[in-house]
Protein backbone atom coordinates (compact mmCIF):
# COMPACT_ATOMS: atom_id res chain seq x y z
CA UNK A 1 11.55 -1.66 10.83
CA UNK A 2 11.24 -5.03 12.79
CA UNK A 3 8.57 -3.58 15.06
CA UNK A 4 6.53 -2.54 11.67
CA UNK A 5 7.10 -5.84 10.50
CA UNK A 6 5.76 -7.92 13.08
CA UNK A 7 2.80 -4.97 13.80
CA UNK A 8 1.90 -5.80 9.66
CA UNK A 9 2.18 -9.46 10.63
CA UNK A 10 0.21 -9.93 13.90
CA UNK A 11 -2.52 -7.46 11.94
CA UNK A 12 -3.00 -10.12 9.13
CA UNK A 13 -2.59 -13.26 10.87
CA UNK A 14 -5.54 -12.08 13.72
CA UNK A 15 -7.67 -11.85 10.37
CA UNK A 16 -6.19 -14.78 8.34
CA UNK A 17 -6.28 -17.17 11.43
CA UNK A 18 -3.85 -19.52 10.17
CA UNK A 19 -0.41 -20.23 7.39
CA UNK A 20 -0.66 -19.87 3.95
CA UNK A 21 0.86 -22.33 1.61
CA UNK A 22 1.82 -19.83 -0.54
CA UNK A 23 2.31 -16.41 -1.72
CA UNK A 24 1.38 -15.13 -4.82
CA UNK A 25 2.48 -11.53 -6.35
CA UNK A 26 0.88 -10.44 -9.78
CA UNK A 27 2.27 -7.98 -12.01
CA UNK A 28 1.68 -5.73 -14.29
CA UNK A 29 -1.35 -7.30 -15.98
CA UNK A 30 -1.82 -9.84 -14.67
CA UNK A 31 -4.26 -9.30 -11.85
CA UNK A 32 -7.64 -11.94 -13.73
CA UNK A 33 -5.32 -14.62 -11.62
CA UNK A 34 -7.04 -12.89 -8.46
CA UNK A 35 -10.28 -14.27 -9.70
CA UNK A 36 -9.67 -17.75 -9.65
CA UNK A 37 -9.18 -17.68 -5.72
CA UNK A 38 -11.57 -18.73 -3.73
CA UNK A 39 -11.94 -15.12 -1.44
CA UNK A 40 -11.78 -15.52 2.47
CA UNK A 41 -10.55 -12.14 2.94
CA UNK A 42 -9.78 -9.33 0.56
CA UNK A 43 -7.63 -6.31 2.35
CA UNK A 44 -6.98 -2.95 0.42
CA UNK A 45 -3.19 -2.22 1.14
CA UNK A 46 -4.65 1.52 2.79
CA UNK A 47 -6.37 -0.58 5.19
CA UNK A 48 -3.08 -2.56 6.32
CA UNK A 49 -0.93 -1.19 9.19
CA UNK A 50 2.46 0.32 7.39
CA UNK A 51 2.09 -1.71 4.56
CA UNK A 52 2.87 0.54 1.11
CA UNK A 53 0.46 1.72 -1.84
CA UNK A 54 0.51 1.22 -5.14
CA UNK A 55 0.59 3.78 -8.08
CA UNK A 56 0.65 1.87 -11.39
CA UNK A 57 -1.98 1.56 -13.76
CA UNK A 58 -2.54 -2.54 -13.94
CA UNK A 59 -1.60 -3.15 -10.44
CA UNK A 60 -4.55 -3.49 -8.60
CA UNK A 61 -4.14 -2.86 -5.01
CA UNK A 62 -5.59 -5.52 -2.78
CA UNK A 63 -4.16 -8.60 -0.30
CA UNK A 64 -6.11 -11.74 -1.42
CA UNK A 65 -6.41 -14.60 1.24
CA UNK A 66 -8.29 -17.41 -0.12
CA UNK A 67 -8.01 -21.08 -1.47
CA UNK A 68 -6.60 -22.33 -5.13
CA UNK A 69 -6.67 -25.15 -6.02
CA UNK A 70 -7.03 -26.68 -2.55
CA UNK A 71 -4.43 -24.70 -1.04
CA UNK A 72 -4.39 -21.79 0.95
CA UNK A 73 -3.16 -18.49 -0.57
CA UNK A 74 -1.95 -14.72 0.21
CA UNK A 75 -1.96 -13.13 -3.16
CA UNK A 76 -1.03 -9.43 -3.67
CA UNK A 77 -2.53 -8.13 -6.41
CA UNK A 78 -0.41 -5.26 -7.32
CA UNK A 79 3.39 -4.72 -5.97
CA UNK A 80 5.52 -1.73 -5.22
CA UNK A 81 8.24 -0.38 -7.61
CA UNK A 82 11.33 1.29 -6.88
CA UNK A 83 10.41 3.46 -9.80
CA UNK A 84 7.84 4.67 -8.08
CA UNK A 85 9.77 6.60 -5.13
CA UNK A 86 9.46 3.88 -2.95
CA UNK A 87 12.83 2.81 -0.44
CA UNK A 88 14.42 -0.72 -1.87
CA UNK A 89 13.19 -1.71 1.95
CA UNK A 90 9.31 -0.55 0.92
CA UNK A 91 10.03 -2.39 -2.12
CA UNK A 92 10.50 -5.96 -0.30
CA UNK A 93 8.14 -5.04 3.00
CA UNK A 94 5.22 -7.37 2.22
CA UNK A 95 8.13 -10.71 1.73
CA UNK A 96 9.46 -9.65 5.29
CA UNK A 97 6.10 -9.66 6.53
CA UNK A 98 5.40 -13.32 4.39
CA UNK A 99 7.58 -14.21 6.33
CA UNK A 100 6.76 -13.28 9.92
CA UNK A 101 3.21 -15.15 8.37
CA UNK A 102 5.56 -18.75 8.23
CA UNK A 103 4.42 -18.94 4.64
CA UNK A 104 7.39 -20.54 2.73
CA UNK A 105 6.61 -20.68 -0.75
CA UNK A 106 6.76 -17.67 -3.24
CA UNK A 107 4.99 -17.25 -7.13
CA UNK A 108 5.87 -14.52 -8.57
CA UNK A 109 4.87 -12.74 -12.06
CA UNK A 110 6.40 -9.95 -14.40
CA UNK A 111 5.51 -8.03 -17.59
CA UNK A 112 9.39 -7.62 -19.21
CA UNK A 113 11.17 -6.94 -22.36
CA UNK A 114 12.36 -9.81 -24.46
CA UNK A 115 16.13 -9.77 -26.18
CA UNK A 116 16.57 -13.07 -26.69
CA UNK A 117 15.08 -13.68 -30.55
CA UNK A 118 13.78 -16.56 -29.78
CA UNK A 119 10.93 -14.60 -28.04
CA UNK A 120 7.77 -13.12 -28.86
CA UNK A 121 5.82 -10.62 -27.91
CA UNK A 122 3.07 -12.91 -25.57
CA UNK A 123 5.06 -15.74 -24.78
CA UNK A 124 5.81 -16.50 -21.19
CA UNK A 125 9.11 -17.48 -19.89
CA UNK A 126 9.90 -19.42 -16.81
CA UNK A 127 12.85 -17.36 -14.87
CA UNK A 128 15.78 -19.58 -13.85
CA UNK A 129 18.29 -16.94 -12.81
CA UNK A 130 18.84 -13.31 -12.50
CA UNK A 131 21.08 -10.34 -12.85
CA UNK A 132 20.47 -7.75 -10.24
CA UNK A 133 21.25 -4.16 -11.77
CA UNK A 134 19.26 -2.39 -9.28
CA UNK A 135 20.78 1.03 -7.74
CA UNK A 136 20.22 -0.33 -4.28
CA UNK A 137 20.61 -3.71 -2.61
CA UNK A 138 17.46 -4.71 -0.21
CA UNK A 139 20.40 -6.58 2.42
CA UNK A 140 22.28 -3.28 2.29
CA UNK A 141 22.57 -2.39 6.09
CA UNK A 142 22.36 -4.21 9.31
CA UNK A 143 21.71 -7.98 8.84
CA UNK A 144 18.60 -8.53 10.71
CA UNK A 145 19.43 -12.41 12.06
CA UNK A 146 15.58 -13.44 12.76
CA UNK A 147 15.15 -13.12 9.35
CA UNK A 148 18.24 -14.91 7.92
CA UNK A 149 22.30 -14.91 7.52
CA UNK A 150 24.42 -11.74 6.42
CA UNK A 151 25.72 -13.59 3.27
CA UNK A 152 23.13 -15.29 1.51
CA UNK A 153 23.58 -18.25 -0.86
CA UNK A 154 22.44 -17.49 -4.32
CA UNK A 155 23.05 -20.66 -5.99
CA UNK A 156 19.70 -21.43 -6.71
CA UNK A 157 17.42 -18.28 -6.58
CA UNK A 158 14.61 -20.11 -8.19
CA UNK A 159 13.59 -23.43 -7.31
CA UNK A 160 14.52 -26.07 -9.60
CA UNK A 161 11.93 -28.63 -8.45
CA UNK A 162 9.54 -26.15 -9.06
CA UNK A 163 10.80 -25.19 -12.40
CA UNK A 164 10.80 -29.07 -13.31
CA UNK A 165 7.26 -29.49 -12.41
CA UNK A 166 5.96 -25.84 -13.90
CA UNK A 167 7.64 -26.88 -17.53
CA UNK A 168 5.73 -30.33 -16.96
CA UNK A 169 2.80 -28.95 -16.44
CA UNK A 170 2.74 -27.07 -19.43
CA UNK A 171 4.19 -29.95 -21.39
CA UNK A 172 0.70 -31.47 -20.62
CA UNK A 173 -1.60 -28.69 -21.44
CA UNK A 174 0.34 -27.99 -24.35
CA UNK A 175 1.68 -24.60 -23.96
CA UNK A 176 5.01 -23.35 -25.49
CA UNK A 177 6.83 -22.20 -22.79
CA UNK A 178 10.54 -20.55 -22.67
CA UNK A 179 12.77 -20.36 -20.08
CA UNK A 180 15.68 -17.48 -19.07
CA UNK A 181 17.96 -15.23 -17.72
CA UNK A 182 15.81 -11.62 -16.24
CA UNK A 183 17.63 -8.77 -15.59
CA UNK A 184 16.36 -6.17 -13.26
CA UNK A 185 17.27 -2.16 -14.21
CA UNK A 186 15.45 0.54 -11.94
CA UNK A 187 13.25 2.17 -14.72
CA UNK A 188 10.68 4.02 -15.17
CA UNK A 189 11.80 4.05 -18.86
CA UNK A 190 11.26 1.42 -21.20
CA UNK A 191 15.19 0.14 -22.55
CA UNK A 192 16.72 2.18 -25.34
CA UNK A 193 17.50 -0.05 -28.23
CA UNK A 194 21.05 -0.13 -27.39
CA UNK A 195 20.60 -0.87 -23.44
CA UNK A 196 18.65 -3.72 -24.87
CA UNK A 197 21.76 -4.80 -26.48
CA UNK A 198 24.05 -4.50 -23.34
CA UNK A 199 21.34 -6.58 -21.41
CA UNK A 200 22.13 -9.50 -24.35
CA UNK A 201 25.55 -8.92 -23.94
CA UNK A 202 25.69 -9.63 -20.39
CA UNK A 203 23.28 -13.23 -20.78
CA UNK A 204 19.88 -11.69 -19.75
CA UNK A 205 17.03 -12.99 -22.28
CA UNK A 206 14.45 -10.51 -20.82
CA UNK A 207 14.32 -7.29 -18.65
CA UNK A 208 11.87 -5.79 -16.41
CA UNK A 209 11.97 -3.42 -13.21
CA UNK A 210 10.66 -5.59 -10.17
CA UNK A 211 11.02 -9.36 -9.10
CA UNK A 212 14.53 -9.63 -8.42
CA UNK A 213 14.79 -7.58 -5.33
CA UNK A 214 11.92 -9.59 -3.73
CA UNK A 215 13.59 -13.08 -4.77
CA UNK A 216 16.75 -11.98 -2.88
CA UNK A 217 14.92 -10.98 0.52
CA UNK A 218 12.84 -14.54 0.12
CA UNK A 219 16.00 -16.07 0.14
CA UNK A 220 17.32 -14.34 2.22
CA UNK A 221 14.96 -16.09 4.58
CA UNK A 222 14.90 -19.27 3.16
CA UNK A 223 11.81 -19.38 0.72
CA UNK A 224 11.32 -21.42 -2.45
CA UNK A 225 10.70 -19.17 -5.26
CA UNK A 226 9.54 -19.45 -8.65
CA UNK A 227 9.19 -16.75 -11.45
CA UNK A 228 6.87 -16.36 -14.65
CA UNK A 229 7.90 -13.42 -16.91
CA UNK A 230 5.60 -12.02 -19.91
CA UNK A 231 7.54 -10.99 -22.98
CA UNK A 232 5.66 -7.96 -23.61
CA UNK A 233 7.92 -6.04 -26.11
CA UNK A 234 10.78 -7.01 -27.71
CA UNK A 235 14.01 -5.08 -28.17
CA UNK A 236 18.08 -4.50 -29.20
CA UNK A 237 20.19 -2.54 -31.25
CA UNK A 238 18.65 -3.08 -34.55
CA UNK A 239 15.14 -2.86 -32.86
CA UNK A 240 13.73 0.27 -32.56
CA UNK A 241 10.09 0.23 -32.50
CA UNK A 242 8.03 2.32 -29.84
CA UNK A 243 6.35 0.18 -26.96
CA UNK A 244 4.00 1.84 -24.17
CA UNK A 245 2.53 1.15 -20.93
CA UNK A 246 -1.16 -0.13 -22.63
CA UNK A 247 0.42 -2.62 -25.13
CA UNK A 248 2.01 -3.80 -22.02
CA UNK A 249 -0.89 -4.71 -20.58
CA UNK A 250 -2.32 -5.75 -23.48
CA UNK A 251 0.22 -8.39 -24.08
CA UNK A 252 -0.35 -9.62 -20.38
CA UNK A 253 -3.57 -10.03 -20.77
CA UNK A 254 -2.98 -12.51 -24.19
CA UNK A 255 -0.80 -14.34 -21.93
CA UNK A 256 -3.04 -14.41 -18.95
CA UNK A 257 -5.35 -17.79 -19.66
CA UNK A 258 -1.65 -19.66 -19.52
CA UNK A 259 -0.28 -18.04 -17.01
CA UNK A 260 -3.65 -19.18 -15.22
CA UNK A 261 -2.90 -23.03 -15.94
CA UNK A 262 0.68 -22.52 -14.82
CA UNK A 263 -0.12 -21.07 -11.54
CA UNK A 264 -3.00 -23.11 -10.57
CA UNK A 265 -0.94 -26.50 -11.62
CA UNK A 266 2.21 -25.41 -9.39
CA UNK A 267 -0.07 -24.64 -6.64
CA UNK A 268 -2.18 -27.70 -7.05
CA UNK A 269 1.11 -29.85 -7.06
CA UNK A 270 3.98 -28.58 -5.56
């Protein structure tokens, strides 16, 4: 896999010509943040040497290299599932390959279920931990030392001076943000009311099926990581309404022109 990973590397940095500042992944959703970069270079993932394809409605497909805000960006509009079929080492290629790029900062975005009731359906909440319930661990295997150390600290999965500046950011354009514990289960199906209850139970506020897998390879190499999760559907035991895959997206998209200011603030400053 380390030959794929620098062939997927030395293919985008002969186009790119130079180090992002940061990478950007968009989920389900969420891809209108794609057109507030400033396009250099716009790669369809088919075009890309080994790198994976996508399969989900709302996830759009494409490697973005541009400018935001001033800095320079490599946003992936549309990520890879391990619902899907997909390896939990597909799952995490493109943050190997970030980081064969030298690019050492990592936004990240999620459409998830909300538990905690202090949520509602629309509201975005900044992630400041995890719970990894995934089947599979991506550092399962031989440690590969280029990339980073066998045990990795998890102290701090996502950065706290970018969670300081993110909530101050929104403190100035005035938008209500929450903050919270995600939980990561493999899908593809939506939470049963009472799985919704266990993820309480355990201190998750919302749950989704990507992000955390990702966060633990960037770390693994030593990236600063931030999270934004959309509450798309609430849930628990004495919730049982249905939710599908098009109010999902629906809800992203009410989110989407604060999820906007968010991103392009923490880029703009951080």
């Amino acid at each position: 896999m380390l030959e794929k990973y620098k062939e997927t590397a030395e293919f985008i940095s002969h186009i790119i010509g130079e180090t992002p500042d940061f990478a950007i992944v968009l989920g389900s959703g969420l891809g209108k943040l794609q057109y507030e970069v400033e396009a250099i270079h716009i790669l369809d993932y088919k075009e890309i040497p080994n790198f994976p394809q996508t399969t989900v409605v709302g996830h759009g497909g494409k490697l973005i290299y541009g400018i935001l805000e001033g800095k320079k960006v490599l946003m992936m509009s549309g990520r890879f599932h391990y619902y899907e079929g997909h390896s939990i080492e597909t799952v995490t290629f493109p943050f190997r390959v970030f980081h064969l790029l030298g690019i050492k900062n990592l936004i990240l975005s999620n459409a998830c279920g909300g538990v905690n009731p202090n949520f509602k359906v629309a509201d975005i909440m900044i992630v400041t931990d995890h719970i990894n319930m995934l089947p599979e661990h991506p550092l399962r295997g031989g440690n590969i030392d280029e990339f980073g150390p066998r045990f990795v600290d998890m102290s701090e999965p996502y950065n706290r001076k970018m969670i300081t500046l993110a909530k101050s950011i929104a403190a100035e354009e005035h938008i209500d943000v929450k903050e919270g514990v995600y939980v990561a289960l493999s899908g593809p199906t939506f939470e049963t009311p009472a799985e919704y209850g266990m993820i309480k139970a355990i201190g998750g506020d919302a749950v989704g099926m990507s992000t955390v897998p990702e966060v633990i390879v960037a770390k693994h190499q030593g990236m600063d990581c931030f999270c934004l999760s959309i509450i798309t559907d609430l849930g628990g035991p004495d919730i049982a309404f249905a939710v599908s895959h098009e109010e999902v997206l629906e809800a992203a998209n009410k989110a989407m022109p604060n999820v906007i200011k968010l991103v392009k603030g923490l880029v703009k400053n951080y």
